[in-house]
PDB file of N, CA and C in Angstrom:
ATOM      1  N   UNK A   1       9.609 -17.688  -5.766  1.00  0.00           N
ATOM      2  CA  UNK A   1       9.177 -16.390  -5.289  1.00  0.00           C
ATOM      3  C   UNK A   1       9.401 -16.310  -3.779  1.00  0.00           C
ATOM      4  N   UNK A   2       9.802 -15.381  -3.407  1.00  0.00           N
ATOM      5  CA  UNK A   2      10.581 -15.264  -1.942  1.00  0.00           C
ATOM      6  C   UNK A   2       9.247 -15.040  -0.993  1.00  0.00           C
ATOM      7  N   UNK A   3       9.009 -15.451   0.540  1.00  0.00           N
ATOM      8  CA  UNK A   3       7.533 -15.359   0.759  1.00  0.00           C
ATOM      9  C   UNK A   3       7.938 -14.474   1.995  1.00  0.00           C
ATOM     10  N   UNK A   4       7.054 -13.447   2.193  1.00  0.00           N
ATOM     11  CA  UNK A   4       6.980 -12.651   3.253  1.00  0.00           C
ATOM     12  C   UNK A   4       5.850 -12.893   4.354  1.00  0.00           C
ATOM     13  N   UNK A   5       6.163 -13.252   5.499  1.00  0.00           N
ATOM     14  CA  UNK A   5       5.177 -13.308   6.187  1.00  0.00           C
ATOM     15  C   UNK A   5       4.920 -12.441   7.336  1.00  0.00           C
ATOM     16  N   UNK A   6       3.606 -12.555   8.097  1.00  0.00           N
ATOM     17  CA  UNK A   6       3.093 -11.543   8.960  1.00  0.00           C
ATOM     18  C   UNK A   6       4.305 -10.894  10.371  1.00  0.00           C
ATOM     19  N   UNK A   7       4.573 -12.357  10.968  1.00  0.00           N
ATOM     20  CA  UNK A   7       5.625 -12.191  11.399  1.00  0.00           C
ATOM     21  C   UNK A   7       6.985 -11.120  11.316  1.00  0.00           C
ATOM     22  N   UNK A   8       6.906 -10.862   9.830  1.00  0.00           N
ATOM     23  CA  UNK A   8       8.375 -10.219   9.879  1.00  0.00           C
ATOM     24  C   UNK A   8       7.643  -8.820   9.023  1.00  0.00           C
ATOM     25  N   UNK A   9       7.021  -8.168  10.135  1.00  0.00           N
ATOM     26  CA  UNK A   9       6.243  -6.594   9.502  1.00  0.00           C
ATOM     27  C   UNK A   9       7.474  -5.629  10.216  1.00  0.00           C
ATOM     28  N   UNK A  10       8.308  -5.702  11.036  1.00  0.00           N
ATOM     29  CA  UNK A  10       9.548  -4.627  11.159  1.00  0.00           C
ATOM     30  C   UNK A  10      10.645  -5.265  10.248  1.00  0.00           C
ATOM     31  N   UNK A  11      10.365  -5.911   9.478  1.00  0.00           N
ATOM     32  CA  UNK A  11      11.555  -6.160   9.181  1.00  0.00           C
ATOM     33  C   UNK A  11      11.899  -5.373   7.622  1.00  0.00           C
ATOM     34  N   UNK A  12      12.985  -5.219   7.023  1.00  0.00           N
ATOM     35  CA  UNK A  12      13.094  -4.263   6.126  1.00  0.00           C
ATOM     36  C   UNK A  12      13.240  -4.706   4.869  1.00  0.00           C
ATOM     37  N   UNK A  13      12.510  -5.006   3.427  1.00  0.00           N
ATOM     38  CA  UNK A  13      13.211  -5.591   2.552  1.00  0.00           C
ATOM     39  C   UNK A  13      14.016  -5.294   1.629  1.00  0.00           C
ATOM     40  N   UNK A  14      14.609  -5.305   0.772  1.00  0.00           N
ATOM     41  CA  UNK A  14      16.036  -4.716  -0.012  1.00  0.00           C
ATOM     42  C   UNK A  14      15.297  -4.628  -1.492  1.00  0.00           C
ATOM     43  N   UNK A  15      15.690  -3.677  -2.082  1.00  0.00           N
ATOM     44  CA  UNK A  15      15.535  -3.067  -3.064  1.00  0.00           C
ATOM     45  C   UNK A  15      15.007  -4.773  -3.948  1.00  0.00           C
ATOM     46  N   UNK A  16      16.017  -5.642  -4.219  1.00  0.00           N
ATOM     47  CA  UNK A  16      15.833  -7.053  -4.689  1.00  0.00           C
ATOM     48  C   UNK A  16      14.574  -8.127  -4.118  1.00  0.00           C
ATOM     49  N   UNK A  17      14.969  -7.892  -2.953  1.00  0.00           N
ATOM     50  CA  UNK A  17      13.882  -8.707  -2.423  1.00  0.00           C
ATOM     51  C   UNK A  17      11.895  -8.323  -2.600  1.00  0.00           C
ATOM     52  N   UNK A  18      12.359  -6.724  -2.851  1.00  0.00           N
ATOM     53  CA  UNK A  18      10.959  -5.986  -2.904  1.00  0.00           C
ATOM     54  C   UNK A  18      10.597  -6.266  -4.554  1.00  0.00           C
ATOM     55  N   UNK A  19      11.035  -6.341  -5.131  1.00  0.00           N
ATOM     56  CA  UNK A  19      10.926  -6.271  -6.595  1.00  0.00           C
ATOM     57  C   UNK A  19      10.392  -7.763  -6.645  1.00  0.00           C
ATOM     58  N   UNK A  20      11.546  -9.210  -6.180  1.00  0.00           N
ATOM     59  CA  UNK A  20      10.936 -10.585  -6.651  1.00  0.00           C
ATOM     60  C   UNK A  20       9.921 -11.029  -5.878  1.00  0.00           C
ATOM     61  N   UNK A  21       9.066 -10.063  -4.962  1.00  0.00           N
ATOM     62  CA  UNK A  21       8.139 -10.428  -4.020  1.00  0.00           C
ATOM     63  C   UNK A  21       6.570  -9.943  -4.872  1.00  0.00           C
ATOM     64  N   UNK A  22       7.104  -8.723  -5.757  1.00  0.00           N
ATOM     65  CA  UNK A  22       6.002  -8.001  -6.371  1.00  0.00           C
ATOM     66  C   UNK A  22       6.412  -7.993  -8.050  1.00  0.00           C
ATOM     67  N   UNK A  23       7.174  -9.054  -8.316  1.00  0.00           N
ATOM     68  CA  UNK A  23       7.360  -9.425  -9.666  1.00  0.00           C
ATOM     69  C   UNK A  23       7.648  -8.473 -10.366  1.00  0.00           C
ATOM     70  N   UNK A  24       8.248  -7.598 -10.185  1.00  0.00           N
ATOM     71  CA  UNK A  24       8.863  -6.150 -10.874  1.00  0.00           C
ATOM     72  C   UNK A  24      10.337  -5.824 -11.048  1.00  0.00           C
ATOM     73  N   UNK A  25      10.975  -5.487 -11.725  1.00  0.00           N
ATOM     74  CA  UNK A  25      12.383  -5.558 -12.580  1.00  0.00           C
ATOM     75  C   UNK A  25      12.582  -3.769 -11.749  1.00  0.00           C
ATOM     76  N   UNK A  26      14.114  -3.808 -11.704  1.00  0.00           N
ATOM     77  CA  UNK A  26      14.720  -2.660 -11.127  1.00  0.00           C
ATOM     78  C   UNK A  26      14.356  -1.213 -11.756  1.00  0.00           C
ATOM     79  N   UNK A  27      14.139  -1.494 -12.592  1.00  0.00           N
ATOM     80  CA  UNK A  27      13.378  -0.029 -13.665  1.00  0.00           C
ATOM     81  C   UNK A  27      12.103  -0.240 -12.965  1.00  0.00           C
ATOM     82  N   UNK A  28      11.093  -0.713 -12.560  1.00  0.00           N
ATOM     83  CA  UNK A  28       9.894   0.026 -12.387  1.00  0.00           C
ATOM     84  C   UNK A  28       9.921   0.348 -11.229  1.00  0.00           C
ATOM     85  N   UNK A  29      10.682  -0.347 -10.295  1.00  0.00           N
ATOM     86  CA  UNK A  29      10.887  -0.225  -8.990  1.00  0.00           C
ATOM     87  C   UNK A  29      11.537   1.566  -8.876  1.00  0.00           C
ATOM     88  N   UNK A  30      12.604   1.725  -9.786  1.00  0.00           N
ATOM     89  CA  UNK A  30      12.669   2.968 -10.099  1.00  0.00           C
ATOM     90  C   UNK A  30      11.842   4.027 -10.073  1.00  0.00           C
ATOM     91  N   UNK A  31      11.111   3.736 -10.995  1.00  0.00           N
ATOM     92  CA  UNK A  31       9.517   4.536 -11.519  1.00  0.00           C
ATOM     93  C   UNK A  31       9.109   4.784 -10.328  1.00  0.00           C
ATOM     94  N   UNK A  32       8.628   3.724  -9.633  1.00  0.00           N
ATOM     95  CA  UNK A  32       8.146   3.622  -8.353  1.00  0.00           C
ATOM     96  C   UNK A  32       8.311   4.560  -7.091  1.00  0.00           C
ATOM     97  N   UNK A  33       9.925   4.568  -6.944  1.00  0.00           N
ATOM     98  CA  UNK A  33      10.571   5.614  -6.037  1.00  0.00           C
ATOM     99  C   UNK A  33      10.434   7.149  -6.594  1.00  0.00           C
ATOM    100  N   UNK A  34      10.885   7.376  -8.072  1.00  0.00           N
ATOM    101  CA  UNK A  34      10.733   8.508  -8.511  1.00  0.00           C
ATOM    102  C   UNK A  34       9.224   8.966  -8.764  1.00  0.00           C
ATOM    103  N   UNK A  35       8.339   8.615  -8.456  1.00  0.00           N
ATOM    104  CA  UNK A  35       6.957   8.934  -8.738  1.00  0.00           C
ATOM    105  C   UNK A  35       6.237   9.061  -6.666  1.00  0.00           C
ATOM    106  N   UNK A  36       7.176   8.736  -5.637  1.00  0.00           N
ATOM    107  CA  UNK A  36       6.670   8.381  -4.151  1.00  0.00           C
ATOM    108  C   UNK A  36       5.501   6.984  -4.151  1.00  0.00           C
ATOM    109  N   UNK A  37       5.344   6.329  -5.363  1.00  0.00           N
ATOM    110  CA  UNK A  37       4.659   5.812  -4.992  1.00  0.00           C
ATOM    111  C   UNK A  37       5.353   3.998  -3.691  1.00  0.00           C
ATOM    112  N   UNK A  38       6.810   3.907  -4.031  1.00  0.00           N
ATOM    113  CA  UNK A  38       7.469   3.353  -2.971  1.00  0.00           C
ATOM    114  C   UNK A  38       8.530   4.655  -2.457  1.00  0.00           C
ATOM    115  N   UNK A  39       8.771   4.399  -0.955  1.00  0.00           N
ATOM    116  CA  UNK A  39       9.713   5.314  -0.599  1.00  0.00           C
ATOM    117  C   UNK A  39      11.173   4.656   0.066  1.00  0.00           C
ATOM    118  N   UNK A  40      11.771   4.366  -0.274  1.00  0.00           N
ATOM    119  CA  UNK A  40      13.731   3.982   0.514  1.00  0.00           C
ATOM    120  C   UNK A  40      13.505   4.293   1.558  1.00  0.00           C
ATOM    121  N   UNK A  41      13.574   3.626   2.901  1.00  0.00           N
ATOM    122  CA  UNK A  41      13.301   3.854   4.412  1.00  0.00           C
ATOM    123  C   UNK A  41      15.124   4.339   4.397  1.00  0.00           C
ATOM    124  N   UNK A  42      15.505   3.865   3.644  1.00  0.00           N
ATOM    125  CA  UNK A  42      17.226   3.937   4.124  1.00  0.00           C
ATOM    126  C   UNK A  42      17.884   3.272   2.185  1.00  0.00           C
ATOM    127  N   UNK A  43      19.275   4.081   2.472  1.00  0.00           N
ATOM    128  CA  UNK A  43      20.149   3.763   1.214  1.00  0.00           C
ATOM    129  C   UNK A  43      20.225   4.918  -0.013  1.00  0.00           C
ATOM    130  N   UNK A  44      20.953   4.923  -0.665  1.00  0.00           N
ATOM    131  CA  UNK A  44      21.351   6.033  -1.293  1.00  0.00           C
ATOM    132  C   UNK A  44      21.252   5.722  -2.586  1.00  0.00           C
ATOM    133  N   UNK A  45      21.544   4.684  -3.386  1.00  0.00           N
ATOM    134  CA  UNK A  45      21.402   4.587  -4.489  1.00  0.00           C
ATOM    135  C   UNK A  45      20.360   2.687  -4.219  1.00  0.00           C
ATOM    136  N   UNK A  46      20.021   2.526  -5.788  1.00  0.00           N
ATOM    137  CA  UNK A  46      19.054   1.550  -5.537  1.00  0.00           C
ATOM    138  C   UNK A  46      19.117   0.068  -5.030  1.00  0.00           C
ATOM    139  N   UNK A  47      20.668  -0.164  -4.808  1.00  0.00           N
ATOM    140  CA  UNK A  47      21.281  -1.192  -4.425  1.00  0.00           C
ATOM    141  C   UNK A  47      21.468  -1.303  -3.150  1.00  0.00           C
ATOM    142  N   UNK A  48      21.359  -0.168  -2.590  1.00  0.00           N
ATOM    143  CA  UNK A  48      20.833  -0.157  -1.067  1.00  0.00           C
ATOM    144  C   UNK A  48      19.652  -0.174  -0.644  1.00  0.00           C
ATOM    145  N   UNK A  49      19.355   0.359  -1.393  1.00  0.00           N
ATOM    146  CA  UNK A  49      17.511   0.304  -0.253  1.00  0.00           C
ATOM    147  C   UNK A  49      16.715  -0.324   0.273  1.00  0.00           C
ATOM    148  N   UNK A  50      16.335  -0.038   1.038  1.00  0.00           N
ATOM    149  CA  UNK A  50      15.450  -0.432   2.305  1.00  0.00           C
ATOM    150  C   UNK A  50      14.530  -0.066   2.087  1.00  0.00           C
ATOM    151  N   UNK A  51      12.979  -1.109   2.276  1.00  0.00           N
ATOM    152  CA  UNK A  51      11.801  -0.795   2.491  1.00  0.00           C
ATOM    153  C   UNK A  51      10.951  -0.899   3.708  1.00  0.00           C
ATOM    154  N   UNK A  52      10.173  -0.712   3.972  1.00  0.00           N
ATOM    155  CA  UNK A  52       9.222  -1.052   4.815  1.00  0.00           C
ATOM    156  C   UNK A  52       8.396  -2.093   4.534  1.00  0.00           C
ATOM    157  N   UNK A  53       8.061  -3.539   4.813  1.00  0.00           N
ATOM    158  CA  UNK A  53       7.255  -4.765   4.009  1.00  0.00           C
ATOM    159  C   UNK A  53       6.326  -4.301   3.701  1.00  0.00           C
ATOM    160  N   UNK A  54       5.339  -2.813   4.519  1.00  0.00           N
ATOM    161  CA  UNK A  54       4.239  -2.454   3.861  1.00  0.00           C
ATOM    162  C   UNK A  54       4.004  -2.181   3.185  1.00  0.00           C
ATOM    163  N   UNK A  55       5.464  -1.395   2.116  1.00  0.00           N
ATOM    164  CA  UNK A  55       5.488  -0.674   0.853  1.00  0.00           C
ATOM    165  C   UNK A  55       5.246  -2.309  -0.308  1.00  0.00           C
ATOM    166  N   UNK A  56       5.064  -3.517   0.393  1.00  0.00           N
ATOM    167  CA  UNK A  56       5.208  -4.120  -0.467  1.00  0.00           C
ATOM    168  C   UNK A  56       3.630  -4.286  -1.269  1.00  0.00           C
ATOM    169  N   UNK A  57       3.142  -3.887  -0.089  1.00  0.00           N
ATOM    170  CA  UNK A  57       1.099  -3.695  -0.737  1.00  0.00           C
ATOM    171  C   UNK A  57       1.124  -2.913  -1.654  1.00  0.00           C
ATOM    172  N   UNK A  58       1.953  -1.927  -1.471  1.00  0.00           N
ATOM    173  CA  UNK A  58       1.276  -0.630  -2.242  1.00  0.00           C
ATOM    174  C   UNK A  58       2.138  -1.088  -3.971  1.00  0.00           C
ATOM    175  N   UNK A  59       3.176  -1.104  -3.736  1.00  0.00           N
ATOM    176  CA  UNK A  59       4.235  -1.796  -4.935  1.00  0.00           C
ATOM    177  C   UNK A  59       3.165  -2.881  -5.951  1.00  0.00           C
ATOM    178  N   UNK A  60       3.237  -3.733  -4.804  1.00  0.00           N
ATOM    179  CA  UNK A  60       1.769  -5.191  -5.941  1.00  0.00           C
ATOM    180  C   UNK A  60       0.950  -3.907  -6.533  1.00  0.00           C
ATOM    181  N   UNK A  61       0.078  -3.257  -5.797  1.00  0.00           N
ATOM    182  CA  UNK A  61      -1.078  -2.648  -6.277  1.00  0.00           C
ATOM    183  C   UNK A  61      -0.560  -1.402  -7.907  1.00  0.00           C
ATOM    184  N   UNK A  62       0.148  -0.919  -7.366  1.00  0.00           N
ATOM    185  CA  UNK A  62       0.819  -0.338  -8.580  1.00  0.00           C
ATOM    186  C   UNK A  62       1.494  -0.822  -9.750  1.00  0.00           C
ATOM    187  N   UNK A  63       1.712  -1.735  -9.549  1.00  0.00           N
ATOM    188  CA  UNK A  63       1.910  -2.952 -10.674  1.00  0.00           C
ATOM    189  C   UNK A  63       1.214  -3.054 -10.964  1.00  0.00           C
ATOM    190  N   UNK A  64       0.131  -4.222 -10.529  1.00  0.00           N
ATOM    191  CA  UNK A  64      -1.514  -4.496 -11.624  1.00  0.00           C
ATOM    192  C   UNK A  64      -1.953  -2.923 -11.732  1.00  0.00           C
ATOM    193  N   UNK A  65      -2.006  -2.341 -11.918  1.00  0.00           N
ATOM    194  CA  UNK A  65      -2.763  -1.073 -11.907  1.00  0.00           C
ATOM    195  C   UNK A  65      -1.794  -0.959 -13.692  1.00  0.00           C
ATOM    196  N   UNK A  66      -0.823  -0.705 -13.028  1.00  0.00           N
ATOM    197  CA  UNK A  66      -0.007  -0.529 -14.526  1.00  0.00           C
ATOM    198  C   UNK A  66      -0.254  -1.546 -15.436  1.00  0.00           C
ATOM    199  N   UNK A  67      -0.105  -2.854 -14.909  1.00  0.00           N
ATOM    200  CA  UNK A  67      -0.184  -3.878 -16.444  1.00  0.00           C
ATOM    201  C   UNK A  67      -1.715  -3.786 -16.619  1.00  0.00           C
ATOM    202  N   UNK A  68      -2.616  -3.874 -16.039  1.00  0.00           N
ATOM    203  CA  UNK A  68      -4.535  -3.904 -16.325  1.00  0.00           C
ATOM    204  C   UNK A  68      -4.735  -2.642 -17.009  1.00  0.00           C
ATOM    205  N   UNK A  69      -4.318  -1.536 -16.695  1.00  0.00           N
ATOM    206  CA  UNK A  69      -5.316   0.016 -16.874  1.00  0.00           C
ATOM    207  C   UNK A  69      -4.355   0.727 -18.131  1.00  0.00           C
ATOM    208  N   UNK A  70      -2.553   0.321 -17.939  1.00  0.00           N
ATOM    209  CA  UNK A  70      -1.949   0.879 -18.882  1.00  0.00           C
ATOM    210  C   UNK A  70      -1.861   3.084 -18.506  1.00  0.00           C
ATOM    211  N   UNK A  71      -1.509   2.733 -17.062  1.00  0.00           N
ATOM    212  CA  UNK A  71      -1.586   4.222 -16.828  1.00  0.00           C
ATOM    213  C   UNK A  71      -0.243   4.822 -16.912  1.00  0.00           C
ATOM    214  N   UNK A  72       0.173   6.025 -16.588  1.00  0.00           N
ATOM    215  CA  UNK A  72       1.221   6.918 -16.552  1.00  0.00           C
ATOM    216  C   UNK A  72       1.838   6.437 -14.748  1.00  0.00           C
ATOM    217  N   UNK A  73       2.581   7.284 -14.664  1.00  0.00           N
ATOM    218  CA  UNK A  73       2.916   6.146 -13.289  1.00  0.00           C
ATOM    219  C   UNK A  73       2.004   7.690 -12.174  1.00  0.00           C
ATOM    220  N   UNK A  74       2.155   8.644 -12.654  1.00  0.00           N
ATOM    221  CA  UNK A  74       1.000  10.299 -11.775  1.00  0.00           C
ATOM    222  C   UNK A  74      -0.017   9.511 -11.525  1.00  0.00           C
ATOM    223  N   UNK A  75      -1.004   9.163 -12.885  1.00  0.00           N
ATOM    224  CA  UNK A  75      -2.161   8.409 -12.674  1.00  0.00           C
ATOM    225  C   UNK A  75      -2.207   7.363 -11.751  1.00  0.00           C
ATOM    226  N   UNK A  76      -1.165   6.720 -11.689  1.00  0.00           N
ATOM    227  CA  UNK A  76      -1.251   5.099 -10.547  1.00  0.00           C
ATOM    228  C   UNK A  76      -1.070   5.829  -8.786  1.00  0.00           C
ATOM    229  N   UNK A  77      -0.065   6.826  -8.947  1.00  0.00           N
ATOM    230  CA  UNK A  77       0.193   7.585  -7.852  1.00  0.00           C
ATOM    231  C   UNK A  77      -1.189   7.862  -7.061  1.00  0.00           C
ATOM    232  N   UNK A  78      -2.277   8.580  -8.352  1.00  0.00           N
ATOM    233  CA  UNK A  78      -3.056   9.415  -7.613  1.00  0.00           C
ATOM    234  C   UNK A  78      -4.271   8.511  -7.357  1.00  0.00           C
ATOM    235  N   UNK A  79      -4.531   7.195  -8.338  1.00  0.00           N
ATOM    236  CA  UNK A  79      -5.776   6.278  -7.918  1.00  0.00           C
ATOM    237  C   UNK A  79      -5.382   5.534  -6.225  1.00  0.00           C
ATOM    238  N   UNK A  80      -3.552   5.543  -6.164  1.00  0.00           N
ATOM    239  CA  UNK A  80      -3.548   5.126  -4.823  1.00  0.00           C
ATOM    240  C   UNK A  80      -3.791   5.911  -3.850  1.00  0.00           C
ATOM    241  N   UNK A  81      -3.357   7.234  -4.040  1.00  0.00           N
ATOM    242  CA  UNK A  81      -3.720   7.822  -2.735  1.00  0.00           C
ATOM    243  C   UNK A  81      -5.594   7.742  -3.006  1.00  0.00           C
ATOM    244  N   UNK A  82      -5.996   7.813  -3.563  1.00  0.00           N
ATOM    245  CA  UNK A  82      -7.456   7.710  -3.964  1.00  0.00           C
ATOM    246  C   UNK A  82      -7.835   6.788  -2.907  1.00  0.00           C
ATOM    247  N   UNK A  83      -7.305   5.613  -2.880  1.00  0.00           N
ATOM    248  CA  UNK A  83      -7.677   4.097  -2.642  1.00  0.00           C
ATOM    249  C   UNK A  83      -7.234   4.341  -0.944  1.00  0.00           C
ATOM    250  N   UNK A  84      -6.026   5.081  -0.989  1.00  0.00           N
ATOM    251  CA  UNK A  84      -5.869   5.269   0.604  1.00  0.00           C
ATOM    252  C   UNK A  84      -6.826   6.231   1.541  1.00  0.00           C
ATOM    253  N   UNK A  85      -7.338   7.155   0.930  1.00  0.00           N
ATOM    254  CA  UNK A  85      -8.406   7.960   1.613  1.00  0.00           C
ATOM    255  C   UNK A  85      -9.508   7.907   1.488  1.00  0.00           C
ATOM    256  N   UNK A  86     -10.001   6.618   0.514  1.00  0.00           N
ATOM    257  CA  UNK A  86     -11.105   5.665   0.817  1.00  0.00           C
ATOM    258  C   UNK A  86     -11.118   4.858   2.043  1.00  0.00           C
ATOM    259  N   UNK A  87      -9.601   4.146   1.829  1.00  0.00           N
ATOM    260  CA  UNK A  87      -9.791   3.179   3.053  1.00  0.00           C
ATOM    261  C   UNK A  87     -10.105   3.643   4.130  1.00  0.00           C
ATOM    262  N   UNK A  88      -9.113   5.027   4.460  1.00  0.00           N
ATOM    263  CA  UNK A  88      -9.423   5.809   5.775  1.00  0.00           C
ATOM    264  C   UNK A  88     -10.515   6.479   6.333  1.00  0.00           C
ATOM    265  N   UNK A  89     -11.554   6.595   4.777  1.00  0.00           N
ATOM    266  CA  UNK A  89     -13.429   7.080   5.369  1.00  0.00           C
ATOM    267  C   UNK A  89     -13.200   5.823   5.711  1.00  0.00           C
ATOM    268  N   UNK A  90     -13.473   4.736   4.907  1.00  0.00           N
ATOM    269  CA  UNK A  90     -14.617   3.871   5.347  1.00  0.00           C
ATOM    270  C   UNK A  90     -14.363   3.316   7.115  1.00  0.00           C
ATOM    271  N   UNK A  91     -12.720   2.974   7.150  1.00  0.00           N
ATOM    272  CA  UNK A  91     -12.563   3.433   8.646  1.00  0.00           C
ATOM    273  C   UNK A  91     -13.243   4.433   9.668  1.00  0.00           C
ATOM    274  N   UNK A  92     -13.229   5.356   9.194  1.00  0.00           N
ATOM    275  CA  UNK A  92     -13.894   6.506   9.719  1.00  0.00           C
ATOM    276  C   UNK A  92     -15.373   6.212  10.160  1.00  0.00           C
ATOM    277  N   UNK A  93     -15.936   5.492   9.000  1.00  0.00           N
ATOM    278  CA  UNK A  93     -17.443   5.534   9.175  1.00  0.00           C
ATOM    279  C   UNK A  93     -17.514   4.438   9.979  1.00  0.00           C
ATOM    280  N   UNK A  94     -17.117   3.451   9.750  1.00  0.00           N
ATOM    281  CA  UNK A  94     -17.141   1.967  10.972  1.00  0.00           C
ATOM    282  C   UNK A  94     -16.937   2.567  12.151  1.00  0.00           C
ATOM    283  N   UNK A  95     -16.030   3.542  12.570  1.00  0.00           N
ATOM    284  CA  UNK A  95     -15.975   4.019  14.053  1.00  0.00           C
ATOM    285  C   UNK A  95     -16.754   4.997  14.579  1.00  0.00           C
ATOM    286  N   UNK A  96     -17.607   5.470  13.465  1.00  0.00           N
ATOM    287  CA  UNK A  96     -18.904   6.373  13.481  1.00  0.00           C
ATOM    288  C   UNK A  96     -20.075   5.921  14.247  1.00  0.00           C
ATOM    289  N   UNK A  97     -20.088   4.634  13.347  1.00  0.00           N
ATOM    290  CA  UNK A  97     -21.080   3.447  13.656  1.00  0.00           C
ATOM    291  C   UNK A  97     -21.420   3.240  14.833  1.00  0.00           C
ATOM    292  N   UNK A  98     -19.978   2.925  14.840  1.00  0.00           N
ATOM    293  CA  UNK A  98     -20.081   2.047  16.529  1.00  0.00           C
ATOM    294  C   UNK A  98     -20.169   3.658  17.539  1.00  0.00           C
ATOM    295  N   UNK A  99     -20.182   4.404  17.455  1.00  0.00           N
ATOM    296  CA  UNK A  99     -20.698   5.397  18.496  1.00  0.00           C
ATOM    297  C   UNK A  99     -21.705   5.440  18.538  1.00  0.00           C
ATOM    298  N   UNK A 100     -22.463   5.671  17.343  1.00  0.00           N
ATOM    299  CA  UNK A 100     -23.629   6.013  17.636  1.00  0.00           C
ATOM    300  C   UNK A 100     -24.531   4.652  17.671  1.00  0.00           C
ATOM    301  N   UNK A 101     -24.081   3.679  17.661  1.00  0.00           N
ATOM    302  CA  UNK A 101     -24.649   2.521  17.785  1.00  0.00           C
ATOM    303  C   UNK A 101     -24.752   2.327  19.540  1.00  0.00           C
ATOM    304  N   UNK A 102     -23.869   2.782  20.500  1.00  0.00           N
ATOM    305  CA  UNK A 102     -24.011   3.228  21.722  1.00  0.00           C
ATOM    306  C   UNK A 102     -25.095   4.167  22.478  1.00  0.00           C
ATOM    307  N   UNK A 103     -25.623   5.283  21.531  1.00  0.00           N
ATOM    308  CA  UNK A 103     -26.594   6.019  21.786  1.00  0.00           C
ATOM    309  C   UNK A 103     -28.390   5.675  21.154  1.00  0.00           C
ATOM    310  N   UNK A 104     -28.100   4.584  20.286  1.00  0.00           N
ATOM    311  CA  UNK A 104     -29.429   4.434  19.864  1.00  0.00           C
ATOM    312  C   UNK A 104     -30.517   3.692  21.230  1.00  0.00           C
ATOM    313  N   UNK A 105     -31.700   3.555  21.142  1.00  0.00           N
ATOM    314  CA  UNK A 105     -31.909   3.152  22.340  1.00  0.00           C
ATOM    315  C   UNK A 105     -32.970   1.868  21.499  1.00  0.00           C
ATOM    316  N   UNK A 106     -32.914   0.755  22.385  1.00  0.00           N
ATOM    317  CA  UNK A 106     -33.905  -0.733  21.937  1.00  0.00           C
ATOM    318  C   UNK A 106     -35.222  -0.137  21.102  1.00  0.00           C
ATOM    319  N   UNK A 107     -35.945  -0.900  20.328  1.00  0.00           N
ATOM    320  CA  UNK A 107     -37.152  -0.528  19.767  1.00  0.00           C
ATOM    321  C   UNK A 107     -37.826  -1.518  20.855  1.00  0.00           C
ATOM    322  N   UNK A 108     -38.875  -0.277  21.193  1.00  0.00           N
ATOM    323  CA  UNK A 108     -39.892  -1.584  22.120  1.00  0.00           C
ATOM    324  C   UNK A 108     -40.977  -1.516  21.483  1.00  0.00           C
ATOM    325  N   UNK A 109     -41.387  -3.038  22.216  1.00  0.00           N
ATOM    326  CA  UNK A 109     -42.674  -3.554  21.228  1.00  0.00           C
ATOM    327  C   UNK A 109     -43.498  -3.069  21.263  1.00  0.00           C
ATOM    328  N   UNK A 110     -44.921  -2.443  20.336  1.00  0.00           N
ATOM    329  CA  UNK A 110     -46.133  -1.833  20.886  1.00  0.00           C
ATOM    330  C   UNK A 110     -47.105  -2.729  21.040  1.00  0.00           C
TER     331      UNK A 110
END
């Protein structure tokens, strides 16, 4: 299994390389593109393409999603964006936090 590391986050992986990294055969990788849930940074047909290594999170996740739940590939589409505008509250609220964690004032002792 080909290993991607932190180091190489600009770097671009190829239609092949994205598939034996996330254990997926050129048909789902297909699915994948035709559904947005991966997008071709670059290349025209599937023997070209270029990813972004980040698409390689989202790719794993849509995989187990498909082999565990047995969904349509809409359904996997829409639990991810689901999963992405979760992540981005709970972001949200951690930076909430910490503001108003600036304005609270000490409890003093009585």
């Amino acid at each position: 299994m080909l290993q991607i590391t932190v180091s190489e986050q600009d770097r671009w992986l190829s239609s092949e390389e994205l598939c034996a990294c996330s254990e997926i055969d050129s048909a789902m990788l297909y699915e994948l593109v035709e559904h947005s849930i991966a997008i071709p940074i670059q290349g025209e047909v599937i023997e070209q393409w270029q990813f972004s290594v980040t698409s390689l999170v989202s790719v794993k996740k849509a995989a187990r999603i498909k082999r565990d739940l047995l969904l349509d590939w809409a359904g996997i589409a829409l639990i991810l964006d689901l999963l992405d505008e979760r992540e981005e509250l709970e972001h949200e609220i951690h930076n909430l936090k910490q503001q108003l964690s600036r304005f609270k004032l000490p409890k003093t002792e009585e």
